[in-house]
Each structure stands twice: as structure tokens, then as C-alpha cells.
Protein backbone atom coordinates (compact mmCIF):
# COMPACT_ATOMS: atom_id res chain seq x y z
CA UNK A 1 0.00 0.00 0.00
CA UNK A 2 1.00 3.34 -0.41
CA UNK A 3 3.97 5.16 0.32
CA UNK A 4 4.99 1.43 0.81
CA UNK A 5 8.02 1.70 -2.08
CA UNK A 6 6.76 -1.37 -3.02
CA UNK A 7 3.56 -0.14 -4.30
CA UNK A 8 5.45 2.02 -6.70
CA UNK A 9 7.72 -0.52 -7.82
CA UNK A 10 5.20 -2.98 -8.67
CA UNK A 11 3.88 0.15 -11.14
CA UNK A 12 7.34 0.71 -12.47
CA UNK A 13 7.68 -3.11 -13.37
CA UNK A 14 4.15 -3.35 -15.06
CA UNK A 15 3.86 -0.38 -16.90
CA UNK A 16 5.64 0.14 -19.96
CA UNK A 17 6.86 3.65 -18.97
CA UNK A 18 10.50 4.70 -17.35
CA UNK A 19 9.23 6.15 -13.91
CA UNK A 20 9.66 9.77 -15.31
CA UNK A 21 7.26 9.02 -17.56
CA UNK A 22 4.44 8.40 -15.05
CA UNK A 23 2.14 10.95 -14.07
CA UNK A 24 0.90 9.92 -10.45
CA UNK A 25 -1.55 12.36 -8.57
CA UNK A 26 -2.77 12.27 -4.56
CA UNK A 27 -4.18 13.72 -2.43
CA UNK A 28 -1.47 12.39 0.88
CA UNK A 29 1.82 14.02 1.22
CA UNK A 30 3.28 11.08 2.09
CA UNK A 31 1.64 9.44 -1.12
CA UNK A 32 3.05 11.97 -3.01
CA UNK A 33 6.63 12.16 -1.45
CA UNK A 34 6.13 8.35 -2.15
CA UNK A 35 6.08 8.88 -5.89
CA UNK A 36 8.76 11.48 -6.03
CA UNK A 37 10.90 9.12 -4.47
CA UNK A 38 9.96 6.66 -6.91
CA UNK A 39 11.07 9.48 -10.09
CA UNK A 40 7.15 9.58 -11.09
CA UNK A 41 5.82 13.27 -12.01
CA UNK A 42 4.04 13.97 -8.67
CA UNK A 43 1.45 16.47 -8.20
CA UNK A 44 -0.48 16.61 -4.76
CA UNK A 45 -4.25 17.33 -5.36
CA UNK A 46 -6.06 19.80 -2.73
CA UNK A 47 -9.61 20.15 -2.69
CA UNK A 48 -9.42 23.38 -1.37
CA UNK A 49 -7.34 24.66 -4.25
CA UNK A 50 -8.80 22.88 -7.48
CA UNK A 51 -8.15 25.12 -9.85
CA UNK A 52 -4.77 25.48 -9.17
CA UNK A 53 -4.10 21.98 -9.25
CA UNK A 54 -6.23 22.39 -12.93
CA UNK A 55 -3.28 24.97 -13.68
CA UNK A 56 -0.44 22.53 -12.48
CA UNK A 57 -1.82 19.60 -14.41
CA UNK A 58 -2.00 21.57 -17.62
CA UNK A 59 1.71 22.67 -17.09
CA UNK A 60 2.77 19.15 -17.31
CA UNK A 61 0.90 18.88 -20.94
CA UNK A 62 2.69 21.79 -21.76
């Protein structure tokens, strides 16, 4: 389970992507720290701030 480094291994090994190719989203800190470790694309979602987690997914697409 998550931030269990396992959990994002197992992704790594079943997904055809390189780990900085994965976009992983949460809403847990530690969830998210989790994937940052792991060299995924992290982006924390808040609730309370929705559109500016709208702005900071659309930055990734460029």
C-alpha cells in the first residue's frame, strides 16, 4: 500500500513507462513524497485549491 516503495515498484515493473514518464496524482503528502521518491511526475491534489491543481496539471501537458 502506499507510500509502501513497493507499491510504486510494482507500477514501475508493469507499466511500460521509465518512472519519469508516469504521471501519479494524490491527495497524501506522504503518497506523493512516495512517488517522487519513486522518479514519477508527482502532483499533490487539494480540494481546497482545485483550480490550481487544474493549472499545475495543464503545465505538465505543456
Amino acid at each position: 500500500m502506499k507510500p509502501d516503495p513497493a507499491f510504486y515498484r510494482a507500477a514501475t515493473e508493469t507499466l511500460p513507462f521509465a518512472p519519469e514518464q508516469i504521471a501519479y496524482m494524490d491527495d497524501m503528502p506522504l503518497n506523493v513524497a512516495g512517488g517522487q521518491a519513486a522518479a514519477f511526475q508527482s502532483l499533490q491534489y487539494n480540494c481546497g485549491d482545485h483550480e490550481g491543481f487544474l493549472a499545475a496539471a495543464a503545465a505538465w501537458l505543456g
